[in-house]
N, C-alpha and C. Protein backbone atom coordinates (compact mmCIF):
# COMPACT_ATOMS: atom_id res chain seq x y z
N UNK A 1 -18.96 71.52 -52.80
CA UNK A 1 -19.85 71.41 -51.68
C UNK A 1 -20.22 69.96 -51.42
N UNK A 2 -20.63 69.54 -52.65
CA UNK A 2 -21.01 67.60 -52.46
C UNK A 2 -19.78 67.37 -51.98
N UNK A 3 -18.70 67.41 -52.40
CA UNK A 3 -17.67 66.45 -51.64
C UNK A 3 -17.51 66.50 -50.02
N UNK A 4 -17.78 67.59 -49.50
CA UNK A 4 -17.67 67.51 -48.20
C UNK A 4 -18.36 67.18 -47.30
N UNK A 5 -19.35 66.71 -48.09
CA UNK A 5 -20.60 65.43 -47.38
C UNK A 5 -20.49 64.05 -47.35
N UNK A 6 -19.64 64.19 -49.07
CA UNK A 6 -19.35 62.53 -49.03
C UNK A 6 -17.98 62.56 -47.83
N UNK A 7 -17.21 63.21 -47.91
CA UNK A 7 -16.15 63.04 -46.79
C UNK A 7 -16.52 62.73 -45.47
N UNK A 8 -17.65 63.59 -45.01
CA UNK A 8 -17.95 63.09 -43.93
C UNK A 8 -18.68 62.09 -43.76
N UNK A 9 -19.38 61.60 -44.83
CA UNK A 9 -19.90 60.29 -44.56
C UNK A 9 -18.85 59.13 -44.52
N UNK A 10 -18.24 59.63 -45.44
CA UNK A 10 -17.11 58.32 -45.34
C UNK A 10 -16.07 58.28 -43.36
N UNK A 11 -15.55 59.30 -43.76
CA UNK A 11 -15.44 59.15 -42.50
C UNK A 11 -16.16 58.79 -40.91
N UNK A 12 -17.07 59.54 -40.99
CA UNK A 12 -17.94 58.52 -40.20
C UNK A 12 -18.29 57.41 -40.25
N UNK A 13 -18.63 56.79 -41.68
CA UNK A 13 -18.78 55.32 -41.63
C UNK A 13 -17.00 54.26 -41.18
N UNK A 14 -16.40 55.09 -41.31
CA UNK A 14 -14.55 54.57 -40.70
C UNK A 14 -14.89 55.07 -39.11
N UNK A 15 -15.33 55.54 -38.46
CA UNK A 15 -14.76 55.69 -37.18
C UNK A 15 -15.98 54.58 -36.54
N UNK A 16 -17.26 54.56 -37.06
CA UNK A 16 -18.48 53.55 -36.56
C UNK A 16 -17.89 52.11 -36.65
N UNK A 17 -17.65 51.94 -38.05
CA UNK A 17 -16.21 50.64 -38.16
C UNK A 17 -15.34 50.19 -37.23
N UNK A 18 -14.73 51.16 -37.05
CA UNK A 18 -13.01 51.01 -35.89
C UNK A 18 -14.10 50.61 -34.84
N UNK A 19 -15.11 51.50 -34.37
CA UNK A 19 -15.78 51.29 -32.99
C UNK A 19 -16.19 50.14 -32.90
N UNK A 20 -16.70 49.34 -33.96
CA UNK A 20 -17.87 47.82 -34.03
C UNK A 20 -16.63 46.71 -34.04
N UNK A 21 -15.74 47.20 -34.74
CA UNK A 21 -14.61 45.94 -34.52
C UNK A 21 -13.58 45.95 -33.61
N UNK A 22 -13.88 47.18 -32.18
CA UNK A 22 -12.95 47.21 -31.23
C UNK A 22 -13.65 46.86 -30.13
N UNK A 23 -15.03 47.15 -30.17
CA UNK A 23 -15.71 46.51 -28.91
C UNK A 23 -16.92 45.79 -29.16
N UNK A 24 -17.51 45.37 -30.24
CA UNK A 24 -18.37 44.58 -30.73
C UNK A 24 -17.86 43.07 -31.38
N UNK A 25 -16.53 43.47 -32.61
CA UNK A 25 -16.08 41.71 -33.10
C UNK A 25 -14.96 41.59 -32.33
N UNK A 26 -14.34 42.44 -31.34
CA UNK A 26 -13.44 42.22 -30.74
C UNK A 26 -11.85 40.95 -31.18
N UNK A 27 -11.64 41.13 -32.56
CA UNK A 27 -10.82 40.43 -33.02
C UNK A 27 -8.99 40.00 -31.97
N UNK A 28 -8.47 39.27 -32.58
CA UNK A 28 -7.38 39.47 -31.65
C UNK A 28 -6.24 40.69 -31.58
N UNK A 29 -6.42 41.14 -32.48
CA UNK A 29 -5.56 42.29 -32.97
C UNK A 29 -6.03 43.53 -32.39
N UNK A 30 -7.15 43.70 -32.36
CA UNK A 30 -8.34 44.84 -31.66
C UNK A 30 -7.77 45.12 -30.09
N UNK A 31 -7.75 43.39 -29.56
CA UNK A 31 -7.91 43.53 -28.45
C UNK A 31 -6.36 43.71 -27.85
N UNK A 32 -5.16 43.61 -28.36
CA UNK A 32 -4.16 43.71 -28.20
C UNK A 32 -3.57 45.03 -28.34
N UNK A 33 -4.42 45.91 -29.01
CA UNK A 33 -3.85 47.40 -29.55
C UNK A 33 -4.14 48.51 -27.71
N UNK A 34 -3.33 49.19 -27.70
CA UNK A 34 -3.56 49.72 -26.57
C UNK A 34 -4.33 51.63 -26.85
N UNK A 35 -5.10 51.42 -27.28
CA UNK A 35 -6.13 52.59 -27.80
C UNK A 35 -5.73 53.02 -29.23
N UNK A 36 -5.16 52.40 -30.27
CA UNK A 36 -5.15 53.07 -31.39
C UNK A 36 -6.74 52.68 -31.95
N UNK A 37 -7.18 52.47 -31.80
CA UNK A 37 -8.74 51.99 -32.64
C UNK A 37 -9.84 53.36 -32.11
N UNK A 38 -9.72 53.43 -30.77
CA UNK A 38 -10.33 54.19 -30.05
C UNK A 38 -10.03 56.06 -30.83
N UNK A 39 -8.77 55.95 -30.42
CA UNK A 39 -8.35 57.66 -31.07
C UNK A 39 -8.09 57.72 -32.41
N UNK A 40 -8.28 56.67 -33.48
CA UNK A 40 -8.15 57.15 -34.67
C UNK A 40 -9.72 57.45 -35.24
N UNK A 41 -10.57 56.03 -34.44
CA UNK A 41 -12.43 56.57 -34.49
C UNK A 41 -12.40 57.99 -34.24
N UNK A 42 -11.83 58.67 -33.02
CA UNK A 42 -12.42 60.25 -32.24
C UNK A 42 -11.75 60.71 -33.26
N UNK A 43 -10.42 60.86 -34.20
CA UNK A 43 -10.01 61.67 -34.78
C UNK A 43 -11.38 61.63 -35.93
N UNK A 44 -11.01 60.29 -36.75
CA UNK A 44 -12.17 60.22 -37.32
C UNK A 44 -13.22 61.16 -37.70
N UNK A 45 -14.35 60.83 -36.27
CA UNK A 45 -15.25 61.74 -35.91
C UNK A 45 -15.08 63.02 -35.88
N UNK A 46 -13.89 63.61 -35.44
CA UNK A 46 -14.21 64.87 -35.86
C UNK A 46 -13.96 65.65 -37.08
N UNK A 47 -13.12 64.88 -37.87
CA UNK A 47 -12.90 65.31 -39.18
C UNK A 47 -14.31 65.52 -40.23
N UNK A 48 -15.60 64.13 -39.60
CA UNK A 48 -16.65 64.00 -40.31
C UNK A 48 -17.42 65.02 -39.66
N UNK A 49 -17.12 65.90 -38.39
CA UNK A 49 -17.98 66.85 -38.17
C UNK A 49 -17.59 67.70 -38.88
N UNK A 50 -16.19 68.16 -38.81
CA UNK A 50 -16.07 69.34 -39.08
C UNK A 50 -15.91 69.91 -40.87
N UNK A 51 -16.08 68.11 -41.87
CA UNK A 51 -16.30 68.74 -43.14
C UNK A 51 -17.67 68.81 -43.52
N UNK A 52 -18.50 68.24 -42.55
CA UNK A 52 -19.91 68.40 -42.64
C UNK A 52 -20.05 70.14 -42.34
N UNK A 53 -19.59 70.44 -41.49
CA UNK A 53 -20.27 71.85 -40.82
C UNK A 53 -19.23 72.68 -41.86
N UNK A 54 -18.15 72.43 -42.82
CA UNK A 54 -18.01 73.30 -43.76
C UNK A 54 -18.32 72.83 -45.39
N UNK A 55 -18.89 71.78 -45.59
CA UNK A 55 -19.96 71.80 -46.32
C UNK A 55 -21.40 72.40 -45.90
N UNK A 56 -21.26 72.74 -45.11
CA UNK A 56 -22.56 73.84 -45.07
C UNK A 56 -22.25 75.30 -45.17
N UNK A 57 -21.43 75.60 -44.18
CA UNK A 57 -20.92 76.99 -44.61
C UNK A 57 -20.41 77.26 -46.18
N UNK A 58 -19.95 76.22 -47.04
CA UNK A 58 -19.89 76.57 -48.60
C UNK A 58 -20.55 76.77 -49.13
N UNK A 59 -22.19 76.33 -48.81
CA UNK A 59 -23.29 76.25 -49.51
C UNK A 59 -23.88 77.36 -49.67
């Protein structure tokens, strides 16, 4: 059950990441990518929803 909290934290703290260094530090590499930063954050995100919402249903 704990692990699927830490998963989603981790993952969420990776998709908040991708987001701060694709449109906040805007590096040169960031800005050259043509949406991989963007859809690997949304994948991201939903992976951290959806082991959150089955770390709850395990519980």
């Amino acid at each position: 059950m704990i692990i699927y909290f830490g998963l989603a934290g981790a993952a969420l703290l990776m998709s908040i990441s991708l987001l701060v260094t694709k449109f906040i530090l805007k590096p040169k590499r960031a800005r050259r990518d043509r949406g991989a930063y963007v859809t690997f954050a949304a994948v991201s995100f939903f992976a951290a929803i959806f082991s959150f919402m089955l770390g709850l249903v395990s519980s």
